[in-house]
Protein backbone atom coordinates (compact mmCIF):
# COMPACT_ATOMS: atom_id res chain seq x y z
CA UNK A 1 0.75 67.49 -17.76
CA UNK A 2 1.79 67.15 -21.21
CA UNK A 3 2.81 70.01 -23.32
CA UNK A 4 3.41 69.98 -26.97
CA UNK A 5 6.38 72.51 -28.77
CA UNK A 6 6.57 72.96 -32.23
CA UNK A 7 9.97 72.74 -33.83
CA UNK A 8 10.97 73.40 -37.78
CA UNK A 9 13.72 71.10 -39.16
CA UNK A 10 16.34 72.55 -41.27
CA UNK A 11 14.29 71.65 -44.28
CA UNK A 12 11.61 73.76 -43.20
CA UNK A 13 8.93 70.65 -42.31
CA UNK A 14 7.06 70.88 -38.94
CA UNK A 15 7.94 68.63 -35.95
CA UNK A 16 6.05 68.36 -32.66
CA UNK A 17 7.90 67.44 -29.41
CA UNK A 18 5.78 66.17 -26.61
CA UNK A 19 6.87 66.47 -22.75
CA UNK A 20 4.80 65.05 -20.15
CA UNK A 21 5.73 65.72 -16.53
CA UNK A 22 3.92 64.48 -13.54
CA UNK A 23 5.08 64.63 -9.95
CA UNK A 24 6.66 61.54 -9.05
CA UNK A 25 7.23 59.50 -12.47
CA UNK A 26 10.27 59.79 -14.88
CA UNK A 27 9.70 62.38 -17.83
CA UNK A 28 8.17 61.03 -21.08
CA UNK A 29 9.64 62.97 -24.21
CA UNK A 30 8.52 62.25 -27.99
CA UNK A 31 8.60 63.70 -31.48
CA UNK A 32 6.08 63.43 -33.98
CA UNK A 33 5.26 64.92 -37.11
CA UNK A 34 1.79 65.16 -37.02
CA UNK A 35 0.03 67.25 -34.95
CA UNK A 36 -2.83 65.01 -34.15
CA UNK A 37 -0.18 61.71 -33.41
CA UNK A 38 1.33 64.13 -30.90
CA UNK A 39 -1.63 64.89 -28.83
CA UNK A 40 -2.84 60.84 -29.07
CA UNK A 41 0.28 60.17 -27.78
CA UNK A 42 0.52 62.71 -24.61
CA UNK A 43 -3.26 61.22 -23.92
CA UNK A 44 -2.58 57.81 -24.34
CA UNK A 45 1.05 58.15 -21.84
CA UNK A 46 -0.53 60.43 -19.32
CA UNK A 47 -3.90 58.26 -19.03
CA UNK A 48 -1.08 54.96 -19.21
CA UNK A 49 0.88 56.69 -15.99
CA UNK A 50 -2.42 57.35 -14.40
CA UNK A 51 -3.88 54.15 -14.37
CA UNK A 52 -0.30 52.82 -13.16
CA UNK A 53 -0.68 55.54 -9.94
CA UNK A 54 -4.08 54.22 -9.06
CA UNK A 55 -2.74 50.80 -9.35
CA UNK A 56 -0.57 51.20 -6.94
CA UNK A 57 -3.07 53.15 -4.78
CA UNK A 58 -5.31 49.84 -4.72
CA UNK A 59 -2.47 47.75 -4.02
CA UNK A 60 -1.33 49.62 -1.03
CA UNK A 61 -4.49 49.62 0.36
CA UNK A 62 -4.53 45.75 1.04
């Protein structure tokens, strides 16, 4: 589950800092400017880790 916190840098500019946890894989952390980069990223990462779970799924299976 990814969740995004918004952070102001000492110059006043936004920053977004994306955590995505899931049970059994390492912690993925980012920082982005952007909004929108931030939540392409936590889909892109968490669909990425997914695919690598079900992967593993199949190949246990045989």
């Amino acid at each position: 589950m990814a969740h995004i916190k918004k952070r102001l840098a000492k110059d006043g500019t936004p920053g977004y800092t994306v955590q995505i946890r899931l049970k059994g894989y390492p912690h993925q952390t980012a920082t982005f400017r952007r909004l929108l980069d931030a939540k392409k990223w936590a889909l892109v990462t968490e669909e990425k880790i997914r695919a690598a779970r079900v992967k593993a799924l199949m190949e246990a299976e045989f």
